[in-house]
N, C-alpha and C. Protein backbone atom coordinates (compact mmCIF):
# COMPACT_ATOMS: atom_id res chain seq x y z
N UNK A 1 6.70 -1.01 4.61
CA UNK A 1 5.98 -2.02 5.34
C UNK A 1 6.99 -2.96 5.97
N UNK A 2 7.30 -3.03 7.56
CA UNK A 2 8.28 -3.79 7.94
C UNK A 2 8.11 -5.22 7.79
N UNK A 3 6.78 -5.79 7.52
CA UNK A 3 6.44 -7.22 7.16
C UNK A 3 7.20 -7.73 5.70
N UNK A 4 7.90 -6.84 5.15
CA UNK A 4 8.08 -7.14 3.95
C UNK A 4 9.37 -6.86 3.50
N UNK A 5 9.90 -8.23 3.32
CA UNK A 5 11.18 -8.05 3.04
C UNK A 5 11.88 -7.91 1.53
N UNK A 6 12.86 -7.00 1.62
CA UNK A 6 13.00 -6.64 -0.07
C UNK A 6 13.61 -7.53 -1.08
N UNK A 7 13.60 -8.66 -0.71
CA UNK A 7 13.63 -9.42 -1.88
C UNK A 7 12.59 -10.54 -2.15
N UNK A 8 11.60 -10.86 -1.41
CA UNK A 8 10.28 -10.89 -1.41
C UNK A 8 9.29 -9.92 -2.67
N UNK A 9 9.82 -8.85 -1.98
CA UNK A 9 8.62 -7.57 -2.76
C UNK A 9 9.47 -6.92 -4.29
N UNK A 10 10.93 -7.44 -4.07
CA UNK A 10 11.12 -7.31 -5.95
C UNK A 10 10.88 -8.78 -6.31
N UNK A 11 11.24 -9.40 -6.34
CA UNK A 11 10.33 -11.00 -6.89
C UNK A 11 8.58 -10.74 -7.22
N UNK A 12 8.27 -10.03 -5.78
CA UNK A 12 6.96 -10.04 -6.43
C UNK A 12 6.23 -8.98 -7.41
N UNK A 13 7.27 -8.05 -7.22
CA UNK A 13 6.68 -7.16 -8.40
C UNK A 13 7.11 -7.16 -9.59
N UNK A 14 7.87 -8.00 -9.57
CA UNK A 14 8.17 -9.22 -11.06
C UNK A 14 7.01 -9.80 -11.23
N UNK A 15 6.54 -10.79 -10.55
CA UNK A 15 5.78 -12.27 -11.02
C UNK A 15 4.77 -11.80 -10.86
N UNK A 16 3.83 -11.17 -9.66
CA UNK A 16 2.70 -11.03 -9.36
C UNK A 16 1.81 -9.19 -9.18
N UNK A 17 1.28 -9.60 -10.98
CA UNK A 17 0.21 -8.40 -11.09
C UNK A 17 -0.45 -7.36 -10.02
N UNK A 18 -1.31 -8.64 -9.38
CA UNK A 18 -2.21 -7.59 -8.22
C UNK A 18 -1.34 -7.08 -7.19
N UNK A 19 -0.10 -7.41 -6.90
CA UNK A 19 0.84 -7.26 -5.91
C UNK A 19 1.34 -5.88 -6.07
N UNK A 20 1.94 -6.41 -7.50
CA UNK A 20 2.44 -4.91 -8.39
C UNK A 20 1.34 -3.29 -7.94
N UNK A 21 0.36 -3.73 -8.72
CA UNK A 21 -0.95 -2.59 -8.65
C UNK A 21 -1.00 -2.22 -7.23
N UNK A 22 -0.81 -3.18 -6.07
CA UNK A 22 -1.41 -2.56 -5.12
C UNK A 22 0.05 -1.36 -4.43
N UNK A 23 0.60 -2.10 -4.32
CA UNK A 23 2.06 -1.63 -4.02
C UNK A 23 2.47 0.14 -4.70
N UNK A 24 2.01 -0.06 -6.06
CA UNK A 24 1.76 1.32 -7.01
C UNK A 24 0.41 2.10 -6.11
N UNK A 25 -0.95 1.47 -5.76
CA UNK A 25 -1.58 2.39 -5.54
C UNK A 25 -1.20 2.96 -3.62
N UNK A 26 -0.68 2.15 -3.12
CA UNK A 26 -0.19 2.53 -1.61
C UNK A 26 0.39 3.78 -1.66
N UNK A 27 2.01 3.50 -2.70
CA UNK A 27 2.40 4.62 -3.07
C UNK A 27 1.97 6.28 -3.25
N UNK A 28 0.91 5.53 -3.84
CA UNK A 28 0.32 6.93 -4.88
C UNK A 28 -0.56 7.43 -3.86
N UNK A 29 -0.79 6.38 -2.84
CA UNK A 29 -2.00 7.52 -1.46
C UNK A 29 -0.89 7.77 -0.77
N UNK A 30 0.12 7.37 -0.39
CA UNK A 30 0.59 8.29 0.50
C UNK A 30 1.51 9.15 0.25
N UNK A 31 1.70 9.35 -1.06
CA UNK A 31 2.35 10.63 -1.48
C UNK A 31 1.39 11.83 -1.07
N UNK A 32 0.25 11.90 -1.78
CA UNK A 32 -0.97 11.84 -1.55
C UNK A 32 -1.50 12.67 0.00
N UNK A 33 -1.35 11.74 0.30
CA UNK A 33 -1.52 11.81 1.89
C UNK A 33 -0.69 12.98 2.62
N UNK A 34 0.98 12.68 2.02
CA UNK A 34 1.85 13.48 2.43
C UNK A 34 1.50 14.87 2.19
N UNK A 35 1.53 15.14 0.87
CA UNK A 35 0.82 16.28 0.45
C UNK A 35 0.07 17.19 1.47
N UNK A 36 -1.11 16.36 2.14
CA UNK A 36 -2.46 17.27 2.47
C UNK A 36 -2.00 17.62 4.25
N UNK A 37 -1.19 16.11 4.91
CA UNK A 37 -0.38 16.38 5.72
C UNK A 37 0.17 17.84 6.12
N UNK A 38 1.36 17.57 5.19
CA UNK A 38 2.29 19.12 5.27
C UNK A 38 1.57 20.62 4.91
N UNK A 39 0.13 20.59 4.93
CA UNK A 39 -0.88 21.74 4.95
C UNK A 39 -1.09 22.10 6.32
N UNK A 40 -0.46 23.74 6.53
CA UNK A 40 -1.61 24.46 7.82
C UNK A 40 -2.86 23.75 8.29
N UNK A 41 -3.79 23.77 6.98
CA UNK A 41 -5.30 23.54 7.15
C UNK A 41 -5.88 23.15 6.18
N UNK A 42 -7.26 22.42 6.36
CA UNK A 42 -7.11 21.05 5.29
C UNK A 42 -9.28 22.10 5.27
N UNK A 43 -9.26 22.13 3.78
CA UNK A 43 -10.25 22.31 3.35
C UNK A 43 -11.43 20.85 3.93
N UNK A 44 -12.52 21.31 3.53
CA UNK A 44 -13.83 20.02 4.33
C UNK A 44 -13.64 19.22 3.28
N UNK A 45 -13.38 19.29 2.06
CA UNK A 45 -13.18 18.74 0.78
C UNK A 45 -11.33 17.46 1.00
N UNK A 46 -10.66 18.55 1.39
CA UNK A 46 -9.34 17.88 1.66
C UNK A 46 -9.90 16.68 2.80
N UNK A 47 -10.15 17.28 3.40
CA UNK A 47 -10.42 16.20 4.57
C UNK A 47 -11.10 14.83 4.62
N UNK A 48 -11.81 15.29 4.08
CA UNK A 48 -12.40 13.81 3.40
C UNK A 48 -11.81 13.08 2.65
N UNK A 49 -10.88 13.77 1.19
CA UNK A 49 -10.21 13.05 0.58
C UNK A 49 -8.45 12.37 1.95
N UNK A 50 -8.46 13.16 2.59
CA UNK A 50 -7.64 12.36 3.70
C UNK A 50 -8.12 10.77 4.21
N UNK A 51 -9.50 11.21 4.69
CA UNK A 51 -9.66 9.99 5.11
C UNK A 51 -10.00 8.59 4.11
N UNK A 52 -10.31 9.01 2.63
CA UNK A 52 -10.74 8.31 1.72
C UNK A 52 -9.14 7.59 1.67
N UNK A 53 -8.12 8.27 1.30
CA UNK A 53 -6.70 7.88 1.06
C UNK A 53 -6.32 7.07 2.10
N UNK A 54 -6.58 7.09 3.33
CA UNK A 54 -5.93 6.47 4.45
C UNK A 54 -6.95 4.85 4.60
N UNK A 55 -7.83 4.94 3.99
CA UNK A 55 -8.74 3.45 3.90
C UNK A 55 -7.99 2.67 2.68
N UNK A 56 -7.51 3.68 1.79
CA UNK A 56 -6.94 3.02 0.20
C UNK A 56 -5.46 2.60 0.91
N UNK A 57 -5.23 3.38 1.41
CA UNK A 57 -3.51 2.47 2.24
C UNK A 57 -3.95 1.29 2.97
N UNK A 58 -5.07 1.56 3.92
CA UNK A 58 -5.01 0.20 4.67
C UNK A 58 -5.20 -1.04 3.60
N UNK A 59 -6.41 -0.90 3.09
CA UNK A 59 -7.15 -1.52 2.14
C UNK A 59 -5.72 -2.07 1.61
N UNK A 60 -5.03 -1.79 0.79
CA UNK A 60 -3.82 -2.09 -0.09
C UNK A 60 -3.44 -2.99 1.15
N UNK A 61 -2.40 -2.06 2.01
CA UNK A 61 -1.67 -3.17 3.12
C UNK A 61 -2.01 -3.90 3.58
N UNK A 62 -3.77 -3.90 3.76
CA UNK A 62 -4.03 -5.58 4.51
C UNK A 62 -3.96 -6.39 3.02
N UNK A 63 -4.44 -6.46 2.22
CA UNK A 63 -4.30 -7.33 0.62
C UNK A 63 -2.94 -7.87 0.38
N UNK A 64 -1.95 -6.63 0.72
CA UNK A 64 -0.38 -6.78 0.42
C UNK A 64 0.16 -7.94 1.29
N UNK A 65 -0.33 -7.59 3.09
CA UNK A 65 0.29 -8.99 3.46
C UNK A 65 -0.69 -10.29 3.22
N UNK A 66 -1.98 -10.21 2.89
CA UNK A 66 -2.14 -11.58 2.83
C UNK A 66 -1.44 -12.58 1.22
N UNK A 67 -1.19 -11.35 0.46
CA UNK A 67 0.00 -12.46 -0.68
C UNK A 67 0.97 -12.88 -0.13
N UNK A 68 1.99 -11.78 0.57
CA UNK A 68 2.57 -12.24 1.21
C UNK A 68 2.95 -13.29 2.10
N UNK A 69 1.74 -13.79 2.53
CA UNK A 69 1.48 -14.90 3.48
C UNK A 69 1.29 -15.98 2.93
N UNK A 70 0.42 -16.03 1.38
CA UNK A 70 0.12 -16.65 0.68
C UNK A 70 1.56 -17.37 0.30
N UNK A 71 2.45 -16.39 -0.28
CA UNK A 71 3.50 -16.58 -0.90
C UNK A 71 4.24 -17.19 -0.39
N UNK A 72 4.56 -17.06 0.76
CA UNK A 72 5.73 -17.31 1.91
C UNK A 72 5.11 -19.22 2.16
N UNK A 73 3.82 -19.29 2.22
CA UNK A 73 3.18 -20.88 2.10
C UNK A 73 3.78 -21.79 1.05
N UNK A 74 3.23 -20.92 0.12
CA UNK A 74 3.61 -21.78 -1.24
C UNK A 74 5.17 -21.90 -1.12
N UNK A 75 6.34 -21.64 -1.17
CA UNK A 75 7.85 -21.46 -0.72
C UNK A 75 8.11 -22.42 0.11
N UNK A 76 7.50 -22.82 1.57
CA UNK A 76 7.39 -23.58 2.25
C UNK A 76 6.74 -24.77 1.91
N UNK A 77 6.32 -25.14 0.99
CA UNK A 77 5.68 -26.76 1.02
C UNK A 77 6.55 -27.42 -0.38
């Protein structure tokens, strides 16, 4: 995520839980993701779980920067 700079995101996966989790589940869809990707051809079953995974990335990354934003506030005042 280019919004996110790496000493930001180890601080926060020190201090902050939901940050942690989400960051782990991004991961874990787009390994995921990669997976069904690098397939010829994607079963009706795969396919769906494609698009289910690619809502769980956004989902995560929009959450991820608003701590971020959050965070970067609190730092500033």
């Amino acid at each position: 995520m280019d919004f996110l700079k790496p000493d930001v995101q180890d601080r926060l996966m020190k201090d902050h839980f939901e940050f942690k989790k989400l960051m782990e589940e991004h991961k874990a869809a787009d390994e995921r993701l990669q997976c069904l990707v690098n397939k010829v051809r994607l079963s009706a079953q795969e396919s769906l779980e494609e698009a289910a995974l690619k809502k769980v990335k956004l989902r995560a990354k929009e959450r991820i920067y608003q701590i971020v934003l959050e965070d970067s506030k609190h730092r500033s005042q």
